[in-house]
Protein backbone atom coordinates (compact mmCIF):
# COMPACT_ATOMS: atom_id res chain seq x y z
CA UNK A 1 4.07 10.16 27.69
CA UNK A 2 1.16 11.90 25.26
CA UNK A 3 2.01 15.32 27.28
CA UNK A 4 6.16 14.75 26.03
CA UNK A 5 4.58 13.71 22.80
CA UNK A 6 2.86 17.12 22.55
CA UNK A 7 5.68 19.18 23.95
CA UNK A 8 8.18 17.40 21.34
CA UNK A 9 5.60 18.00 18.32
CA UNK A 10 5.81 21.72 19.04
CA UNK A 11 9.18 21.83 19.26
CA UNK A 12 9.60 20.69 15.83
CA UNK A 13 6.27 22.58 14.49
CA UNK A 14 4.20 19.34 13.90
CA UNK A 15 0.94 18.01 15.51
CA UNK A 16 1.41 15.44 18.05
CA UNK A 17 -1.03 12.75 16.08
CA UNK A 18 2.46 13.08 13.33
CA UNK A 19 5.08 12.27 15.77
CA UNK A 20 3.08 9.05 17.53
CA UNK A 21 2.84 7.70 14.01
CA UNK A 22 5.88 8.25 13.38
CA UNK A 23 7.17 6.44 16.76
CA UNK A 24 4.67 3.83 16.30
CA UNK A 25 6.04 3.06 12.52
CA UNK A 26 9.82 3.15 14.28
CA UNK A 27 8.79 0.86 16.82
CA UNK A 28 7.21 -1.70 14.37
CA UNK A 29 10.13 -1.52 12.13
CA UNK A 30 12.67 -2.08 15.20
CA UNK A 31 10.79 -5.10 16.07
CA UNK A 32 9.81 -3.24 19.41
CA UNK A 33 6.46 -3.61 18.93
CA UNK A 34 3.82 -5.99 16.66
CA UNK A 35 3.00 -3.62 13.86
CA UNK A 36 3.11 -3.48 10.00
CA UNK A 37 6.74 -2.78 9.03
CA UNK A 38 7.39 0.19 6.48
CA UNK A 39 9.48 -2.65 4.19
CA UNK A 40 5.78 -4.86 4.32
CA UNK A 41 3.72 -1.99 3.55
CA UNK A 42 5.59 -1.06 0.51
CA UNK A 43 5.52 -4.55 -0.54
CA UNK A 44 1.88 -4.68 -0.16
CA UNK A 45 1.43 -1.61 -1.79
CA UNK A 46 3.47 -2.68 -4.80
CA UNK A 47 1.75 -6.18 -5.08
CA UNK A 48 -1.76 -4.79 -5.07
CA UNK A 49 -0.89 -2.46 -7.83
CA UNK A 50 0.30 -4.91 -9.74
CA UNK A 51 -2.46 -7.41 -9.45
CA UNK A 52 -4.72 -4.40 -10.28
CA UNK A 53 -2.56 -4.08 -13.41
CA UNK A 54 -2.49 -7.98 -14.20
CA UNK A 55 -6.49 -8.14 -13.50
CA UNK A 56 -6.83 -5.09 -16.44
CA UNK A 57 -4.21 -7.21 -18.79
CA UNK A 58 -6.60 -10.82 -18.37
CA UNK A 59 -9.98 -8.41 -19.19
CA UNK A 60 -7.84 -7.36 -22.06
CA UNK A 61 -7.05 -10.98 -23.26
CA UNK A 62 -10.62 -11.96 -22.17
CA UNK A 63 -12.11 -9.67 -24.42
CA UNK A 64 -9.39 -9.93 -27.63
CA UNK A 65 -10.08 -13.80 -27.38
CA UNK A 66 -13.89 -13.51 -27.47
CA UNK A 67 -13.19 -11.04 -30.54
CA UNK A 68 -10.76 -13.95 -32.55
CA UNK A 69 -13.38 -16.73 -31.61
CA UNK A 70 -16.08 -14.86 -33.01
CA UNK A 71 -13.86 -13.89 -36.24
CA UNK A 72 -13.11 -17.67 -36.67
CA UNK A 73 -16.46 -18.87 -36.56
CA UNK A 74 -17.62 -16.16 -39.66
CA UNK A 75 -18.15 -18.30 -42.91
């Protein structure tokens, strides 16, 4: 299979490693084979860039309430 794998690659001017991943990414999406499906990876993706984005917004509040508390306790 890896020696069709290598003659396809060259075929089409890409390395063999390119083509598996791309078969093993099909094969996971076609519920072939047990694999991370492109839809789920993109999901995750997208959910830990937001929580990075919502973790810099609550440092943000964190800090601006610290900085009202401390102007509402000056005389």
């Amino acid at each position: 299979m890896m020696s069709a794998v290598r003659h396809v690659a060259g075929l089409l001017g890409m390395s063999a490693e390119t083509l598996r991943l791309w078969q093993r990414r099909y094969e996971a999406d076609a519920g072939v084979k047990p694999g991370l499906t492109t839809d789920a990876a993109a999901e995750i993706k997208r959910l830990q860039k937001e929580n990075a984005e919502l973790r810099k917004a609550n440092e943000i509040l964190k800090a601006a309430s610290v900085f009202f508390a401390k102007e509402l306790d000056r005389p």
